[in-house]
C-alpha atoms as a PDB file:
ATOM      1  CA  UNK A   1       0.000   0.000   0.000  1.00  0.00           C
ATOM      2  CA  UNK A   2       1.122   3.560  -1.063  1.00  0.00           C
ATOM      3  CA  UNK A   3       0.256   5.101   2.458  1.00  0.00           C
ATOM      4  CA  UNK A   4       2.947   5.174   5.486  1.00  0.00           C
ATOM      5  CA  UNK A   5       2.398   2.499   8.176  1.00  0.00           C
ATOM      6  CA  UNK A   6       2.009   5.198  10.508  1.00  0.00           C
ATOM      7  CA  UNK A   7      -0.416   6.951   8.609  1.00  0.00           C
ATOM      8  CA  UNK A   8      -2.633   3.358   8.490  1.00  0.00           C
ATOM      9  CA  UNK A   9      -2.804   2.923  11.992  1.00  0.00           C
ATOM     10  CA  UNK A  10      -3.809   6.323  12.956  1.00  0.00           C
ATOM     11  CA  UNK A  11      -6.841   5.997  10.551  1.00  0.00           C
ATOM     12  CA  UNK A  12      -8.021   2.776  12.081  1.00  0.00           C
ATOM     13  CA  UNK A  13      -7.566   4.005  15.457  1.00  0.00           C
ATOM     14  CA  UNK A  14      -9.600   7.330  15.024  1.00  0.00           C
ATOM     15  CA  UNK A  15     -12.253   5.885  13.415  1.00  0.00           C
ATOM     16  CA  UNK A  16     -12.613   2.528  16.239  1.00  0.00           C
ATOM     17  CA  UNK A  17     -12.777   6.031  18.483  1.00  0.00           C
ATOM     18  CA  UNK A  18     -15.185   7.392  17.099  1.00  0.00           C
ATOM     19  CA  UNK A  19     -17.248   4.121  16.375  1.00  0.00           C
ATOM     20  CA  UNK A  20     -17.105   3.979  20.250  1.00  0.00           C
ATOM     21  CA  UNK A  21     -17.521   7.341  21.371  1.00  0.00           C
ATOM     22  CA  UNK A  22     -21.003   7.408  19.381  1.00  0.00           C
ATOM     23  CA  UNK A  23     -22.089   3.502  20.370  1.00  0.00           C
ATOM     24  CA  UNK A  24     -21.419   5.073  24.077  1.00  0.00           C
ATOM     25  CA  UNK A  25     -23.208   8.520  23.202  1.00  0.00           C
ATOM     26  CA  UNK A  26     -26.278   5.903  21.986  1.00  0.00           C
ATOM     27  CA  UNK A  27     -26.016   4.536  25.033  1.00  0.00           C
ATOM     28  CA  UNK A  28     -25.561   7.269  27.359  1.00  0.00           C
ATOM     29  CA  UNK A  29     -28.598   9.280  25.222  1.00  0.00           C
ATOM     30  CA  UNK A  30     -31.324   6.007  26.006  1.00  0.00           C
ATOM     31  CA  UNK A  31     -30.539   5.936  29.444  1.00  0.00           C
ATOM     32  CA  UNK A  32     -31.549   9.501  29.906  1.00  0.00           C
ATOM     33  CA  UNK A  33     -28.555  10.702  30.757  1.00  0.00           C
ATOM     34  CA  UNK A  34     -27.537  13.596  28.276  1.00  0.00           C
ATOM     35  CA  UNK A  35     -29.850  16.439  27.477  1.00  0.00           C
ATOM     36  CA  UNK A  36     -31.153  17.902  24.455  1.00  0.00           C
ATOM     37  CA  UNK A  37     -30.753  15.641  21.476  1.00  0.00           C
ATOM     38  CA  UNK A  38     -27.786  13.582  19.385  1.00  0.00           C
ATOM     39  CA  UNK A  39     -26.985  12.593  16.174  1.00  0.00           C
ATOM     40  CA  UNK A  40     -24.826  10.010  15.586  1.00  0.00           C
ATOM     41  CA  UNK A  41     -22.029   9.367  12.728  1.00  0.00           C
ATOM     42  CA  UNK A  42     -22.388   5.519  13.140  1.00  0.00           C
ATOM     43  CA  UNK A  43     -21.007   4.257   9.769  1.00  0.00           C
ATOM     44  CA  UNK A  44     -19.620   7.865   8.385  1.00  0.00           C
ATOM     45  CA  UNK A  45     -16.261   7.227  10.467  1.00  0.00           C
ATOM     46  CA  UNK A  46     -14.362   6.539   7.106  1.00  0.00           C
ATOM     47  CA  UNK A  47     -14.882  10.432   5.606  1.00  0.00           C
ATOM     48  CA  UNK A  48     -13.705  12.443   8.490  1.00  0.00           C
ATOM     49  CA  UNK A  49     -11.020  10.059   9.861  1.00  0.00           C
ATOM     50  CA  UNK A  50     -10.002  10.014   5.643  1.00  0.00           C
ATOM     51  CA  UNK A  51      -9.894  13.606   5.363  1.00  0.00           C
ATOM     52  CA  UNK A  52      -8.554  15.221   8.416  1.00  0.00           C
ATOM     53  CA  UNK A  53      -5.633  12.152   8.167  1.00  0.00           C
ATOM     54  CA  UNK A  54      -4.620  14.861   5.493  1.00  0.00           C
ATOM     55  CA  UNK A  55      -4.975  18.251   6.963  1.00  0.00           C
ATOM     56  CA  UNK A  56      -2.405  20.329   9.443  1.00  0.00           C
ATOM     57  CA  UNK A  57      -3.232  20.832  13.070  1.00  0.00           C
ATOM     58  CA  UNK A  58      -4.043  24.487  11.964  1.00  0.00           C
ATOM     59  CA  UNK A  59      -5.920  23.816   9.041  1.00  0.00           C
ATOM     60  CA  UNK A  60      -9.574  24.382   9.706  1.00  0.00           C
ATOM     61  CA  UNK A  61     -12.691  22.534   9.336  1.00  0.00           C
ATOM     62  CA  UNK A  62     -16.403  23.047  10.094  1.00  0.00           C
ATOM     63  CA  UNK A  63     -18.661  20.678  10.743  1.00  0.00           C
ATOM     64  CA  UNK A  64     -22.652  19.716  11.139  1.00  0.00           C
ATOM     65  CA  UNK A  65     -25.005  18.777  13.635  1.00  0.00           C
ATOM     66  CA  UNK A  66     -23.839  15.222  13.004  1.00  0.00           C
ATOM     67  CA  UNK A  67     -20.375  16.270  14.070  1.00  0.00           C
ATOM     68  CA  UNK A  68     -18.536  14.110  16.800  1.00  0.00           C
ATOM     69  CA  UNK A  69     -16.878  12.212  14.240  1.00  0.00           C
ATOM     70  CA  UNK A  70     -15.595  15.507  12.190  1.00  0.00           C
ATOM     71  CA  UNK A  71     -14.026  16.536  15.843  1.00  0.00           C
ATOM     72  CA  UNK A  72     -12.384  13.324  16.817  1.00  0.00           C
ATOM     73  CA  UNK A  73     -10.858  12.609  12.947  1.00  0.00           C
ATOM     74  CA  UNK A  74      -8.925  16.112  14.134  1.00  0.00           C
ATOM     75  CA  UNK A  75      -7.710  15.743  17.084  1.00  0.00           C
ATOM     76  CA  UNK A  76     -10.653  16.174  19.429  1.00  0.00           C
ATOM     77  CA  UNK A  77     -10.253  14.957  22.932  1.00  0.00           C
ATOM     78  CA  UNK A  78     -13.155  12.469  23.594  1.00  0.00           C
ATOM     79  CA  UNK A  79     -12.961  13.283  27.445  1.00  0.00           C
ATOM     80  CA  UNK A  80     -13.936  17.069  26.323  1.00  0.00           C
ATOM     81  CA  UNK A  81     -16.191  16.154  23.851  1.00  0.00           C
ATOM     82  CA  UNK A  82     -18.082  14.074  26.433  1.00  0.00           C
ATOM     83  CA  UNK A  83     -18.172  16.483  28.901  1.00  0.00           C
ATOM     84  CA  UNK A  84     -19.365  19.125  26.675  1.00  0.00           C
ATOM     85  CA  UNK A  85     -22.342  16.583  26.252  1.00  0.00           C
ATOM     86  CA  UNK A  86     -23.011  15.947  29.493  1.00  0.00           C
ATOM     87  CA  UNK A  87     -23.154  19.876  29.394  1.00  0.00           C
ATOM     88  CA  UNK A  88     -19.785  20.617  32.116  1.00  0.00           C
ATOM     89  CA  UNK A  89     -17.708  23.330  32.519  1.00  0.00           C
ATOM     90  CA  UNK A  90     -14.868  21.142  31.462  1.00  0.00           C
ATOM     91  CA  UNK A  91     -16.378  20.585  28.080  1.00  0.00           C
ATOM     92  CA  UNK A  92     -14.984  22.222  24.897  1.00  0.00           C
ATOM     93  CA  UNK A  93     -17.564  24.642  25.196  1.00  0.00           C
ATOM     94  CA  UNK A  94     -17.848  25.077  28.796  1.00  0.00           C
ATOM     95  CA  UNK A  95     -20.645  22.670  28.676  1.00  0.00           C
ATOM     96  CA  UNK A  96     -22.823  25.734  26.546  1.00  0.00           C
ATOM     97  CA  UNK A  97     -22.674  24.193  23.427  1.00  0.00           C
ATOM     98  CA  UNK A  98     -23.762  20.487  23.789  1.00  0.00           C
ATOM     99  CA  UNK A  99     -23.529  18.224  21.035  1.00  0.00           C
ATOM    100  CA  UNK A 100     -24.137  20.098  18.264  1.00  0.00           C
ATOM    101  CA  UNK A 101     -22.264  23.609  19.014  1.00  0.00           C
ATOM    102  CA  UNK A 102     -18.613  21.960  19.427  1.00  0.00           C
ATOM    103  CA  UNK A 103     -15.684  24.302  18.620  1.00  0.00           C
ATOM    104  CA  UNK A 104     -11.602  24.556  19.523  1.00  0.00           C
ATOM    105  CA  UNK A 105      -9.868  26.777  17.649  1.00  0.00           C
ATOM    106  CA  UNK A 106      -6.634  25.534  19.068  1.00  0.00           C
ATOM    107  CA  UNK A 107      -7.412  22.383  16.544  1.00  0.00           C
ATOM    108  CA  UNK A 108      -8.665  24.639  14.206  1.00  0.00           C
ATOM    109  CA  UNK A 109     -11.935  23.054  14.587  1.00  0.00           C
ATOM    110  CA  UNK A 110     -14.673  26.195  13.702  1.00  0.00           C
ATOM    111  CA  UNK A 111     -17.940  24.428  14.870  1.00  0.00           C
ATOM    112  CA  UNK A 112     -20.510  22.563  14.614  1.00  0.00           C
ATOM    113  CA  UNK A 113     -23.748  23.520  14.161  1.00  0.00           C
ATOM    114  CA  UNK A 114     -27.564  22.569  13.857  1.00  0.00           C
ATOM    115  CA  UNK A 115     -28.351  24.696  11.300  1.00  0.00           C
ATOM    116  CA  UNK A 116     -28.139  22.545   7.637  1.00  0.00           C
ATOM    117  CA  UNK A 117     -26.049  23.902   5.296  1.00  0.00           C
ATOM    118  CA  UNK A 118     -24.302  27.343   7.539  1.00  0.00           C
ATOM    119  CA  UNK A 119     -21.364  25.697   7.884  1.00  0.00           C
ATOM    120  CA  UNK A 120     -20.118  26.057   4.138  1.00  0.00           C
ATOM    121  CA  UNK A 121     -19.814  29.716   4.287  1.00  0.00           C
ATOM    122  CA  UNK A 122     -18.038  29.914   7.316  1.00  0.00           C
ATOM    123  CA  UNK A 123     -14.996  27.584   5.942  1.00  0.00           C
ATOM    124  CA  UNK A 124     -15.286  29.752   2.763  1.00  0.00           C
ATOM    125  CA  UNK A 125     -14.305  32.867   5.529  1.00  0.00           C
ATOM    126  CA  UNK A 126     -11.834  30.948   6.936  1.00  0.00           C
ATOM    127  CA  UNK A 127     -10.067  29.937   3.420  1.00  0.00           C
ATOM    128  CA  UNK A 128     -10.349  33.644   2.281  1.00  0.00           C
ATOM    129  CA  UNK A 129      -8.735  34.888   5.463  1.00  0.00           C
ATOM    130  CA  UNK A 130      -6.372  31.922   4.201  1.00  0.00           C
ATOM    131  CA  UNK A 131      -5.339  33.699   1.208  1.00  0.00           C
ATOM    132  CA  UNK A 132      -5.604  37.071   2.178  1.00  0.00           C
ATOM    133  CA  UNK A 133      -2.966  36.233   5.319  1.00  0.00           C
ATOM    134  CA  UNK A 134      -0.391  34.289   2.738  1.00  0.00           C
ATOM    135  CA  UNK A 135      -0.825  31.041   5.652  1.00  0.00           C
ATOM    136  CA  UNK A 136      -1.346  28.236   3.110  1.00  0.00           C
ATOM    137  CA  UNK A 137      -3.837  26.918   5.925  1.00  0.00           C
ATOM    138  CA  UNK A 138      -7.380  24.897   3.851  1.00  0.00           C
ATOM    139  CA  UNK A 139     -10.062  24.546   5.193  1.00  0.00           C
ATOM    140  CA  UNK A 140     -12.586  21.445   4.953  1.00  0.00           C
ATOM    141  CA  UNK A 141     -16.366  22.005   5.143  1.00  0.00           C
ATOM    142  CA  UNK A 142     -18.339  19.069   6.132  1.00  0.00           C
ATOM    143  CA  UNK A 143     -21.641  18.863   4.655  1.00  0.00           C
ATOM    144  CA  UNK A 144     -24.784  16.373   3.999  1.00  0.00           C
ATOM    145  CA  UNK A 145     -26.490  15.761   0.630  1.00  0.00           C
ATOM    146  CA  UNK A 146     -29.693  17.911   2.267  1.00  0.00           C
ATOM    147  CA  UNK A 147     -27.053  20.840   2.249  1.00  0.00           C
ATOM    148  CA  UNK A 148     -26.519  20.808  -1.244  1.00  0.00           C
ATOM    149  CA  UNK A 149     -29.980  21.787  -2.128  1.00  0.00           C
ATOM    150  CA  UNK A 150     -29.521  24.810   0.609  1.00  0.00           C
ATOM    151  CA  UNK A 151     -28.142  28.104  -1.315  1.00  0.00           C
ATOM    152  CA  UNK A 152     -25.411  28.684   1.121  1.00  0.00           C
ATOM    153  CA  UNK A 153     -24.015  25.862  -0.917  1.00  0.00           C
ATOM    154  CA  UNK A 154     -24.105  27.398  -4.632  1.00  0.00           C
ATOM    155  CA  UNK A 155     -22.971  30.550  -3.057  1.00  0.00           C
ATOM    156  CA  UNK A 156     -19.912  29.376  -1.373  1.00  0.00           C
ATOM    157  CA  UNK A 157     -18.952  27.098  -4.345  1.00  0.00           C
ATOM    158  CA  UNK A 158     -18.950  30.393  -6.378  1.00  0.00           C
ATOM    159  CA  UNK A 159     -17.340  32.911  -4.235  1.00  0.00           C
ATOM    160  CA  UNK A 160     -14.547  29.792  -3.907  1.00  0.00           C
ATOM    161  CA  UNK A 161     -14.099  28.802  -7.444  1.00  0.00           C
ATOM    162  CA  UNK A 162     -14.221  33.076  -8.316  1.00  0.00           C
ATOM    163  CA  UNK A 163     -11.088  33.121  -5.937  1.00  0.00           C
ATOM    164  CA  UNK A 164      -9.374  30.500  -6.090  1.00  0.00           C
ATOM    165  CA  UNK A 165     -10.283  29.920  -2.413  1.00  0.00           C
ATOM    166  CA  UNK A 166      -7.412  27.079  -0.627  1.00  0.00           C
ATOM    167  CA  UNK A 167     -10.918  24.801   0.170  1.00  0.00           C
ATOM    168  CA  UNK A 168     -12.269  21.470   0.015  1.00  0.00           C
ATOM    169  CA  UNK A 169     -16.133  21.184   0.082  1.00  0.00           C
ATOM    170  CA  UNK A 170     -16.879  17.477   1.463  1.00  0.00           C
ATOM    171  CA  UNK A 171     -20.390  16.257   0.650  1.00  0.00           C
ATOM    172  CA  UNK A 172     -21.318  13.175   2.981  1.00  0.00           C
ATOM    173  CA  UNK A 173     -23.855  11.850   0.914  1.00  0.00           C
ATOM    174  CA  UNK A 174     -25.879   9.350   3.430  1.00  0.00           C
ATOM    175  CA  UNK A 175     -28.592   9.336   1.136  1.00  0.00           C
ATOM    176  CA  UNK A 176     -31.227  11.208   2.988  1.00  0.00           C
ATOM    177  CA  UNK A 177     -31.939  14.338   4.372  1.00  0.00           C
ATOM    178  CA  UNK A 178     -33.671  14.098   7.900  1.00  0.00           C
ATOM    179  CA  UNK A 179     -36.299  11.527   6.340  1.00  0.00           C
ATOM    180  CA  UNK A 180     -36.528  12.678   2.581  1.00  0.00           C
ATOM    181  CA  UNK A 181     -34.628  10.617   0.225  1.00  0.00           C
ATOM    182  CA  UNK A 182     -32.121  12.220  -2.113  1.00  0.00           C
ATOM    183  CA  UNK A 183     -33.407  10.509  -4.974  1.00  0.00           C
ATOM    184  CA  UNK A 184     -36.946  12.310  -4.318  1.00  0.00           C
ATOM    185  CA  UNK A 185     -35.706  15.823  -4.746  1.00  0.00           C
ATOM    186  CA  UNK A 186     -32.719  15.929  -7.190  1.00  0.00           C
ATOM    187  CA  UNK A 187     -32.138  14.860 -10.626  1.00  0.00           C
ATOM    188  CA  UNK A 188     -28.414  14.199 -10.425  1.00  0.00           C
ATOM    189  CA  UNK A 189     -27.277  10.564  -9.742  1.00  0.00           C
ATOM    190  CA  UNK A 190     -23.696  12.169  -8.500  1.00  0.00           C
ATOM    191  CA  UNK A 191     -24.078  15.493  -6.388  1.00  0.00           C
ATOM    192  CA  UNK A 192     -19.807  16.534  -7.143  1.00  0.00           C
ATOM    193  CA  UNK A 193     -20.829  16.976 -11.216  1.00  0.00           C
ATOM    194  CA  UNK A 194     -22.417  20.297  -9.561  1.00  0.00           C
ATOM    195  CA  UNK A 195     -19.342  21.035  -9.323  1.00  0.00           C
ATOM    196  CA  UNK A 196     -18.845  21.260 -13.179  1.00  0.00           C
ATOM    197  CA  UNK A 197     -21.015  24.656 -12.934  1.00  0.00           C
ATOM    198  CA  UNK A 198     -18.788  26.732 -10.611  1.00  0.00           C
ATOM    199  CA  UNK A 199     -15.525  25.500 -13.186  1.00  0.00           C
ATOM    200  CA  UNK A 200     -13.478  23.629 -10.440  1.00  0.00           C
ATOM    201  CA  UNK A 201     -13.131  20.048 -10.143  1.00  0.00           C
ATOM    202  CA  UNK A 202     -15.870  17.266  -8.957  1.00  0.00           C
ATOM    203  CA  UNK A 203     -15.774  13.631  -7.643  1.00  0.00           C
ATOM    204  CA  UNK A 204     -17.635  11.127  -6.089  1.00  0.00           C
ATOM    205  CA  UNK A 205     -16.242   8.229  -4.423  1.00  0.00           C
ATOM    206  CA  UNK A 206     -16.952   5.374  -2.148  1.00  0.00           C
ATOM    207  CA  UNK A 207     -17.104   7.590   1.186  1.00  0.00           C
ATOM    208  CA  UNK A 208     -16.982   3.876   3.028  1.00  0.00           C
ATOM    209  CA  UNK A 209     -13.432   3.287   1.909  1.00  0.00           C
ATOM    210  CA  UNK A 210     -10.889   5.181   4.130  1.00  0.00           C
ATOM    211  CA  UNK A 211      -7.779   4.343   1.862  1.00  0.00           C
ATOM    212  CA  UNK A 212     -10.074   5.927  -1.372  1.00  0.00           C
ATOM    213  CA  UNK A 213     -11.242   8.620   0.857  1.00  0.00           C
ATOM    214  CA  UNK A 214      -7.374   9.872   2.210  1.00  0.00           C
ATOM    215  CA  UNK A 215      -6.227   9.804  -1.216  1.00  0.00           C
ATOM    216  CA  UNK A 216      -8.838  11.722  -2.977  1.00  0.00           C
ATOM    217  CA  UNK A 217      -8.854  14.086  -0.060  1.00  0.00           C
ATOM    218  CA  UNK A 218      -5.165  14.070   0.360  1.00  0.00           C
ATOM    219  CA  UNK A 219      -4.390  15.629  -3.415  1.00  0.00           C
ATOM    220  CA  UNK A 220      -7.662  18.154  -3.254  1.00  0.00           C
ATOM    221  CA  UNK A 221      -6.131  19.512  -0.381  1.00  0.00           C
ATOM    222  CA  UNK A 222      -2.604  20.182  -1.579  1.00  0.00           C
ATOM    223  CA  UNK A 223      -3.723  21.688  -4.470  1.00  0.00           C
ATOM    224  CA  UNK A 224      -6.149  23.947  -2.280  1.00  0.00           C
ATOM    225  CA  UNK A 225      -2.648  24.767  -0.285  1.00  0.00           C
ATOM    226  CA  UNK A 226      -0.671  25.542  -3.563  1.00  0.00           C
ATOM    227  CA  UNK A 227      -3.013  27.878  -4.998  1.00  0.00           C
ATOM    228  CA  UNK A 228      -4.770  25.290  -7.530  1.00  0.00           C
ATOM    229  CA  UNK A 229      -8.292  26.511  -5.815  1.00  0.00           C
ATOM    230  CA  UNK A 230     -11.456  24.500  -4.493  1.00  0.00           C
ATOM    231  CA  UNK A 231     -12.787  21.039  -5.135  1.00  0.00           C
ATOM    232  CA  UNK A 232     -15.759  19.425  -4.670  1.00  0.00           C
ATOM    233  CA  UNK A 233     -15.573  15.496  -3.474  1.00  0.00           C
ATOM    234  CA  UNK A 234     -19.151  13.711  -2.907  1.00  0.00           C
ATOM    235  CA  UNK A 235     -18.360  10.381  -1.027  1.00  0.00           C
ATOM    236  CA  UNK A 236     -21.011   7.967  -0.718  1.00  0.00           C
ATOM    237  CA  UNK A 237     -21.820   6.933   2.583  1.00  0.00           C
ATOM    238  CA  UNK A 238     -24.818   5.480   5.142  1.00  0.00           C
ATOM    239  CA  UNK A 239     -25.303   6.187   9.074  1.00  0.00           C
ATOM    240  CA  UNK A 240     -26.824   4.083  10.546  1.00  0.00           C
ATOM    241  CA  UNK A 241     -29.291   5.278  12.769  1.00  0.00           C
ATOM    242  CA  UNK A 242     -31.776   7.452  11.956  1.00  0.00           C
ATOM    243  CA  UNK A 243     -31.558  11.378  11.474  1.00  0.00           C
ATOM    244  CA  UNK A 244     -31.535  12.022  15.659  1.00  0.00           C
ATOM    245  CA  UNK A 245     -31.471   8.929  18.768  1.00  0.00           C
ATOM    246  CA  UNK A 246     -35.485   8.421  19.222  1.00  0.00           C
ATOM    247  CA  UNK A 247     -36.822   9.025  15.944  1.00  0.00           C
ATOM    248  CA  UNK A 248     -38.726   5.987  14.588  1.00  0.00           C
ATOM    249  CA  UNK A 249     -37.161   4.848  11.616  1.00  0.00           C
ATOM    250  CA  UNK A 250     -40.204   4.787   9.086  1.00  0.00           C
ATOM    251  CA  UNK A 251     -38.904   5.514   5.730  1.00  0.00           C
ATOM    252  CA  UNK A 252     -35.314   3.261   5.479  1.00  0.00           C
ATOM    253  CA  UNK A 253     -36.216  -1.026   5.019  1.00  0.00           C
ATOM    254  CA  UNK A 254     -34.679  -3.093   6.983  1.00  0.00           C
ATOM    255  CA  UNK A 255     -33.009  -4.639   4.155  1.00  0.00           C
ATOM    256  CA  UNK A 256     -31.260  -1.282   2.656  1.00  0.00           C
ATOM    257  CA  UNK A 257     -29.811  -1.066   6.519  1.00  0.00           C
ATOM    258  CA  UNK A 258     -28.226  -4.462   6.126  1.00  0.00           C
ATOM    259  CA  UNK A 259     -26.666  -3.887   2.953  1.00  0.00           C
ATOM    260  CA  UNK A 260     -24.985  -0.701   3.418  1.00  0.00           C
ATOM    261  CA  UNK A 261     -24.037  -1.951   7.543  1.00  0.00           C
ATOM    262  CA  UNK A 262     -22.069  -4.874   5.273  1.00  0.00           C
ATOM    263  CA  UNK A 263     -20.394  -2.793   3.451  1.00  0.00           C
ATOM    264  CA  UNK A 264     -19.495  -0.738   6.623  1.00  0.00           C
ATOM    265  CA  UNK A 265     -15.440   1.040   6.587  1.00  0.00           C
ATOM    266  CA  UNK A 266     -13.753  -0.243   9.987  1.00  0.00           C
ATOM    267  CA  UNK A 267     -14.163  -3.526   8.823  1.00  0.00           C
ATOM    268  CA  UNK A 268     -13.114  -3.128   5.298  1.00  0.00           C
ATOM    269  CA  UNK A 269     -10.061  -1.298   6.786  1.00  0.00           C
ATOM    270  CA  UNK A 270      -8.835  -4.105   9.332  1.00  0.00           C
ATOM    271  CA  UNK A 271      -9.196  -6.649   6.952  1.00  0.00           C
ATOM    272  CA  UNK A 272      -6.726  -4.833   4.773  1.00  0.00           C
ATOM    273  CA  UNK A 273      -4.402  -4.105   7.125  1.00  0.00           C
ATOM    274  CA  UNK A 274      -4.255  -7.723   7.672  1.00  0.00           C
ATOM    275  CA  UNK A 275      -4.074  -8.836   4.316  1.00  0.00           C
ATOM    276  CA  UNK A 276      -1.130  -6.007   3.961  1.00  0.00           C
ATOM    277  CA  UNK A 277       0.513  -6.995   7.349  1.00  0.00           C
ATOM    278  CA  UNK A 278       0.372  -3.698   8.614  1.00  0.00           C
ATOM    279  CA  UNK A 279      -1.836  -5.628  11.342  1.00  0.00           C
ATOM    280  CA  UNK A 280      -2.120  -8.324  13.016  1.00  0.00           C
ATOM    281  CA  UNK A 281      -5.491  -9.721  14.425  1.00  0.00           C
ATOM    282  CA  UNK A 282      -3.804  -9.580  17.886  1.00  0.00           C
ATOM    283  CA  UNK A 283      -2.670  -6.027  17.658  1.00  0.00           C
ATOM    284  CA  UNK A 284      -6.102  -5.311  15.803  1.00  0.00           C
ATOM    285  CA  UNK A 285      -7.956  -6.440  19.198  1.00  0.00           C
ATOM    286  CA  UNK A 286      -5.279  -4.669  21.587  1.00  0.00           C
ATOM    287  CA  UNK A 287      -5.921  -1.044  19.564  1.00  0.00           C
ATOM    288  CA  UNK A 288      -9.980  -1.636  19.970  1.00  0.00           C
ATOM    289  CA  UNK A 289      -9.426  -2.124  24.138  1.00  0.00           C
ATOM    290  CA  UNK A 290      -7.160   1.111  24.450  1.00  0.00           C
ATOM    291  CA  UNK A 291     -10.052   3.030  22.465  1.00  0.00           C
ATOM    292  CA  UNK A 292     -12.575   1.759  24.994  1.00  0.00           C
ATOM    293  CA  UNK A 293     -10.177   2.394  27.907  1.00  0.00           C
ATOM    294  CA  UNK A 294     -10.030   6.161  26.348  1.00  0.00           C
ATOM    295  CA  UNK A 295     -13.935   6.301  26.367  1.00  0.00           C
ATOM    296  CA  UNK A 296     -14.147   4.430  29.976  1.00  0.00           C
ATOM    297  CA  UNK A 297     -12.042   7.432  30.767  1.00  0.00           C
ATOM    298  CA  UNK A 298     -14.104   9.882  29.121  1.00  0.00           C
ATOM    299  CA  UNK A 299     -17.469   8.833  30.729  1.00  0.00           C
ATOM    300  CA  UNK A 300     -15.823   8.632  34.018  1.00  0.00           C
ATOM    301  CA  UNK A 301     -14.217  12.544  33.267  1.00  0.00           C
ATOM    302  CA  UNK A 302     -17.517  13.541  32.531  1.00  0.00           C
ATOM    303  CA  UNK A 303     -19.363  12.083  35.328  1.00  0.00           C
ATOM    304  CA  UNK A 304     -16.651  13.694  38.002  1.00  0.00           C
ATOM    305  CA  UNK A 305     -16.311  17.210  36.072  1.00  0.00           C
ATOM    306  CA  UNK A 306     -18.474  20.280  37.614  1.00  0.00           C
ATOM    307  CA  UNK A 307     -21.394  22.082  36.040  1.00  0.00           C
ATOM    308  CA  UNK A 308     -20.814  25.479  35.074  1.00  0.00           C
ATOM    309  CA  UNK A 309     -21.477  27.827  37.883  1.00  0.00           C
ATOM    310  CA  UNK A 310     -24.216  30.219  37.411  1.00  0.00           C
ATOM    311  CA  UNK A 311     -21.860  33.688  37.739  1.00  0.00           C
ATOM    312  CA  UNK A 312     -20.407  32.568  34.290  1.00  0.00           C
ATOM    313  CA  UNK A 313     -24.108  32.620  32.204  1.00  0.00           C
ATOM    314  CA  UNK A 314     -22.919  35.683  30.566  1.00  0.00           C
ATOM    315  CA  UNK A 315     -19.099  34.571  29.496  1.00  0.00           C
ATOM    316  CA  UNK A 316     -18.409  33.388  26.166  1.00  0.00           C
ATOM    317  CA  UNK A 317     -20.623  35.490  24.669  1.00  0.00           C
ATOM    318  CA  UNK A 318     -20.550  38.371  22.339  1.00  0.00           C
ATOM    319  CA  UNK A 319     -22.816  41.560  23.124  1.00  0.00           C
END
């Protein structure tokens, strides 16, 4: 395999993390004990861990409401992450945001947030203030196939291509929006030949193959960071649970669940590495207990961390 050992390994570890932070999250969320509401990346892990695996500590991304798995894939803490869920003052956010408002600039990490589709413009910002400050920094804006209906979309891929904005637009194609199916509201079979309007280049892959995903990533993203301008990559994915934890799931069959879980990236990617040697079952197994060691650790970090105290309501905040 082309990639560096290293490299191989870090990818199957962040992506076993995030598989367990979110079965945990699941968890966690039925027993009643995080507020609000969550929505899980369960069988997405392959596009941010793919991505990110390319990008600089102070490159940027932004990310979605389904955004744990964006965070972790760059360097997110889980013990942060799941105090920020559990709403603590030891949380990323100072336990303000909850799940869906995560941000650390320190990891370049700009957000998450609920609203479908805001996030594009804000890594367009960030890649002009790129450009304009001569950093060669690119930044990576995570977005579902619902998103690419939104105009926030069209506008950012324009102001980008009109630029030559250092910016990768990822389109995590899960094949539904909430509950409507993509197939119900657009024409195009392949959501990156939109792309094709705006003059910069378009791709779709298989967003369930991490190897595919790094390299197609990997080369959009240098040639965002040497001036070559935006590019559009749709990669085709599936989560597994429904839009939020609790909804009924009333509009996926039970069989289309079963196909794409089959075809699902963390076992692809072991496999591989075994068949490569990079792996060996034995060291496969020992990676997977450290990751749920690191959540065990999490949980029990958020469970001991304090709430916010009231006299701090008003920091954080802009007036």
């Amino acid at each position: 395999m082309d990639i560096e050992k290293e490299k191989l390994l870090f990818m199957y570890e962040r992506m076993l993390l995030i598989r367990h932070f979110e079965s945990r999250v699941k968890e966690l969320f039925a027993a009643g004990e995080l507020a609000g509401s969550v929505h899980l990346y369960l069988g997405e892990e392959a596009v941010a861990v793919g991505v990110c695996a390319g990008l600089n500590t102070d490159d940027y991304i932004a990310s979605t409401h389904r955004g744990h798995g964006h965070i972790i894939a760059k360097g997110g803490d889980p013990k942060f992450m799941m105090a920020e869920l559990f709403g603590k003052a030891t949380g990323y956010s100072h336990g303000k945001g909850g799940s869906m408002h995560i941000a650390t600039l320190e990891l370049g990490i700009l957000g998450a947030t609920g609203i479908v589709g805001s996030g594009i413009p804000i890594a367009t910002g960030a890649a002009l203030s790129a450009k304009l400050r001569h950093t060669k920094q690119v930044a990576v804006s995570f977005f579902g196939d619902g998103a690419s209906n939104e105009g926030s979309f069209h506008e950012s891929l324009n102001i980008a291509a009109a630029f030559d904005l250092p910016i990768v637009f990822i389109c995590e194609n899960n094949l539904y929006a909430v509950g409507t199916r993509l197939d119900k509201v657009c024409k195009v079979a392949d959501l990156s030949i939109r792309a094709s309007g705006y003059g910069i280049p378009g791709i779709s892959i298989d967003g369930n193959d991490v190897f595919e995903v790094y390299r197609t990533a990997s080369q959009a993203i240098e040639r965002a960071r040497t001036g070559g301008g935006p590019t559009l990559i749709e990669c085709k994915t599936y989560r597994w649970r429904t839009h939020f934890e609790g909804e009924p799931d009333t509009y996926r069959t039970p069989e289309e669940i079963k196909a794409w879980m089959e075809k699902e990236p963390i076992a692809r990617c072991r496999q591989q590495l075994i068949t490569d040697k990079v792996l060996t079952s034995k060291k496969a197994d020992e990676i997977e207990q450290q990751v749920v060691l690191e959540i065990d650790n999490a949980v029990e970090f958020a469970h001991t961390s304090p709430l916010p105290a009231p006299e701090t309501a008003l920091e954080d905040i802009f007036a």
